[in-house]
C-alpha atoms as a PDB file:
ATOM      1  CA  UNK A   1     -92.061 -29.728-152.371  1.00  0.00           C
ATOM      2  CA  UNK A   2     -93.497 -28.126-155.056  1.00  0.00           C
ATOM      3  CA  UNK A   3     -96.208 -25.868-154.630  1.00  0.00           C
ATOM      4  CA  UNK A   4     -99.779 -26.795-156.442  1.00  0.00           C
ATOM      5  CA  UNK A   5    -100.331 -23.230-156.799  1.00  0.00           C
ATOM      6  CA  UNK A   6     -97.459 -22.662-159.067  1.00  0.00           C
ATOM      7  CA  UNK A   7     -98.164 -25.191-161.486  1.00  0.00           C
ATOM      8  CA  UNK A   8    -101.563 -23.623-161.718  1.00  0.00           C
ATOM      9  CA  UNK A   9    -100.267 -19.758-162.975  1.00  0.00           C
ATOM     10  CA  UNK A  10    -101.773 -18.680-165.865  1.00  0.00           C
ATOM     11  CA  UNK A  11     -99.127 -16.611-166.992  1.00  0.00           C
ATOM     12  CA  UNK A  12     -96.214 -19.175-166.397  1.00  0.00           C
ATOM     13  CA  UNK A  13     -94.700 -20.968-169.295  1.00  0.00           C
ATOM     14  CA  UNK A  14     -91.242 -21.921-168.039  1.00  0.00           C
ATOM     15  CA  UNK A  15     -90.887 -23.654-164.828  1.00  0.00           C
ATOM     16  CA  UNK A  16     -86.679 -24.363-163.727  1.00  0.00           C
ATOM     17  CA  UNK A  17     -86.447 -25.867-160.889  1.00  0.00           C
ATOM     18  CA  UNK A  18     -83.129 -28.351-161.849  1.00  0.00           C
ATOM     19  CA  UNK A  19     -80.720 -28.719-159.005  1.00  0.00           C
ATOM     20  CA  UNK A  20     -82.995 -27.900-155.803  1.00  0.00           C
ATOM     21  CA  UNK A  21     -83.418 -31.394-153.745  1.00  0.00           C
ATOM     22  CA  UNK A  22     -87.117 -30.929-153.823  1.00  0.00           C
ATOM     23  CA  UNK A  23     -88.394 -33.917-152.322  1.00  0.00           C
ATOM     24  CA  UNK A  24     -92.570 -35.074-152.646  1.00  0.00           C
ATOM     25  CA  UNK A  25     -94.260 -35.659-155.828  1.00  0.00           C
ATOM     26  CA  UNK A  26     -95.228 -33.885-158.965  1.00  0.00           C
ATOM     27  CA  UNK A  27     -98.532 -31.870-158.732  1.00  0.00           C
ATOM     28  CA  UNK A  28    -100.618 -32.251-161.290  1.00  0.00           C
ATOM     29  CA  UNK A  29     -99.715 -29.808-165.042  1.00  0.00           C
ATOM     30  CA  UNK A  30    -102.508 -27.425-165.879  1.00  0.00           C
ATOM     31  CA  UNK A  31    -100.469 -24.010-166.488  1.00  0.00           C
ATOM     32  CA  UNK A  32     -99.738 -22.976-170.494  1.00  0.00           C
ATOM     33  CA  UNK A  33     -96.373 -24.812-169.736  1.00  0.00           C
ATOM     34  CA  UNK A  34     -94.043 -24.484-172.678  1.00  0.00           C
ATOM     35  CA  UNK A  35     -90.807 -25.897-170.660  1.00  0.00           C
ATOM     36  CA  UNK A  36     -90.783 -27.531-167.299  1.00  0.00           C
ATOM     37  CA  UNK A  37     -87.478 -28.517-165.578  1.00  0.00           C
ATOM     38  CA  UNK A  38     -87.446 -30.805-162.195  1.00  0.00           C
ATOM     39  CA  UNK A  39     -84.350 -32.776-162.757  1.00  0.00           C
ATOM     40  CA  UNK A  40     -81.865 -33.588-160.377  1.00  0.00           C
ATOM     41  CA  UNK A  41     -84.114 -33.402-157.526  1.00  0.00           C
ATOM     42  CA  UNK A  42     -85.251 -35.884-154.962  1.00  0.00           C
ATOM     43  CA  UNK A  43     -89.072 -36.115-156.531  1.00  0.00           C
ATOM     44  CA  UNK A  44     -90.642 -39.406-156.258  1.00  0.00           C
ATOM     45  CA  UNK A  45     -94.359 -41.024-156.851  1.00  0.00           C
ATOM     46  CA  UNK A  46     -95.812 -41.484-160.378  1.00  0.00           C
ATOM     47  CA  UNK A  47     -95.478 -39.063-163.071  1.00  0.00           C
ATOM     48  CA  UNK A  48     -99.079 -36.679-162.730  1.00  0.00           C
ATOM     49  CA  UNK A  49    -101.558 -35.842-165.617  1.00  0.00           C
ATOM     50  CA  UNK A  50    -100.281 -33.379-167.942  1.00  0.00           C
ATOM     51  CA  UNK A  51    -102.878 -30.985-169.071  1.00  0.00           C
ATOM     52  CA  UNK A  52    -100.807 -28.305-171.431  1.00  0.00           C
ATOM     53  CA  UNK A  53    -100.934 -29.031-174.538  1.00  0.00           C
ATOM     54  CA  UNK A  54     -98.445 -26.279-175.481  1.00  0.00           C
ATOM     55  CA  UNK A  55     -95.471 -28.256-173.653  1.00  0.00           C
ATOM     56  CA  UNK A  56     -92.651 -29.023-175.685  1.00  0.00           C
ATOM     57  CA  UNK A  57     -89.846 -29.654-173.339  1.00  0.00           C
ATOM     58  CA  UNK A  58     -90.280 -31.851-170.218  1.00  0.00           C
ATOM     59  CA  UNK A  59     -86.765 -32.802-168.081  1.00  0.00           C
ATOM     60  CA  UNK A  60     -87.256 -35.093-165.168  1.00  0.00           C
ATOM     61  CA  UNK A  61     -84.104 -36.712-165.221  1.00  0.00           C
ATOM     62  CA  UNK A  62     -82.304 -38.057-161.741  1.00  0.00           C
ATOM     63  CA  UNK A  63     -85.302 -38.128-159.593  1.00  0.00           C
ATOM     64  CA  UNK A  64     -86.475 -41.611-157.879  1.00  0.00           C
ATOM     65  CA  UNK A  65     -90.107 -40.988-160.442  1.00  0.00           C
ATOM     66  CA  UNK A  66     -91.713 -44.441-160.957  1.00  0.00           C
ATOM     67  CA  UNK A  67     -94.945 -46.090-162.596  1.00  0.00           C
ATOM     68  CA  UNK A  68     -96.321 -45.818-166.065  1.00  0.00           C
ATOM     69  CA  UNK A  69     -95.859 -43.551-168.649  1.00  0.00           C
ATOM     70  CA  UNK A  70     -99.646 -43.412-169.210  1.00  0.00           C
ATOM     71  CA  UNK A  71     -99.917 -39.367-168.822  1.00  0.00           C
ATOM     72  CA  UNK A  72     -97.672 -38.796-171.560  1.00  0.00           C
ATOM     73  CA  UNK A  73     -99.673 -40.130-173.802  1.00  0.00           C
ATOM     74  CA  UNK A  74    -101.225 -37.505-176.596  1.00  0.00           C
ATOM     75  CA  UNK A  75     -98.749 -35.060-174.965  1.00  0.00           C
ATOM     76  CA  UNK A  76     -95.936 -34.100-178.357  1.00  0.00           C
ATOM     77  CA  UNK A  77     -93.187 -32.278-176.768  1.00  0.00           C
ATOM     78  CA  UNK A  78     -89.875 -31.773-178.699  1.00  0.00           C
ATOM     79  CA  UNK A  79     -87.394 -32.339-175.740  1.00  0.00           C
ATOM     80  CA  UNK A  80     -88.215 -35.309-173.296  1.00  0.00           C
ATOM     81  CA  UNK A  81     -85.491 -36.558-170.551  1.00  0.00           C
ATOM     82  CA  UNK A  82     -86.645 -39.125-167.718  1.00  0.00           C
ATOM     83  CA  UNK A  83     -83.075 -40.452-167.661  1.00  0.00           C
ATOM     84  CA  UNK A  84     -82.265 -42.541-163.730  1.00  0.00           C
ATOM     85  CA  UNK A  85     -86.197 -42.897-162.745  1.00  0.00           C
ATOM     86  CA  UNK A  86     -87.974 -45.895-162.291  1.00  0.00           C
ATOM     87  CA  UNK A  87     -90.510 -46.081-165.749  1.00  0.00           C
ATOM     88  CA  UNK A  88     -91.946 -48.623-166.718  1.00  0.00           C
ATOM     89  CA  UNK A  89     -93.973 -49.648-170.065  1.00  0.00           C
ATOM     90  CA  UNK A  90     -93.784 -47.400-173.284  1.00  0.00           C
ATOM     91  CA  UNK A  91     -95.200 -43.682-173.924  1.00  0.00           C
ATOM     92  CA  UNK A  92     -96.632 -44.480-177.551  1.00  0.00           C
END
């Protein structure tokens, strides 16, 4: 799993995890993110709220993620892959 208390660093802006089989779900966003990497993992649950506003490249691709794509909304990142997931309904 993925520790909350590294997606709450301050001073972290890249997070690579690809490639790990972390299994659980996605803590919530509220580090300066610029990149975040998760794919090819086992993660699974909804996608959480994204508080960075400084994100611009989010890869969650190959995971079993699921539900809405409600937190992406207002969120303008540059580089998006949710590619094999379960996601539903539109990001607009």
């Amino acid at each position: 799993t993925i520790p909350r208390s590294l997606m709450k660093s301050p001073s972290l802006t890249e997070l690579d995890l690809n490639y790990n089989r972390l299994r659980g779900t996605i803590p919530p966003f509220l580090s300066p993110f610029r990149a975040v990497y998760l794919s090819f993992n086992e993660l699974e649950g909804t996608l959480p709220p994204i508080a960075s506003r400084a994100l611009e490249t989010l890869e969650l691709a190959q995971n079993n993620l699921n539900g809405t794509l409600e937190n992406l909304r207002g969120i303008v990142v540059r580089n998006l892959d949710l590619n094999y997931n379960k996601f539903t309904g539109e990001a607009a």
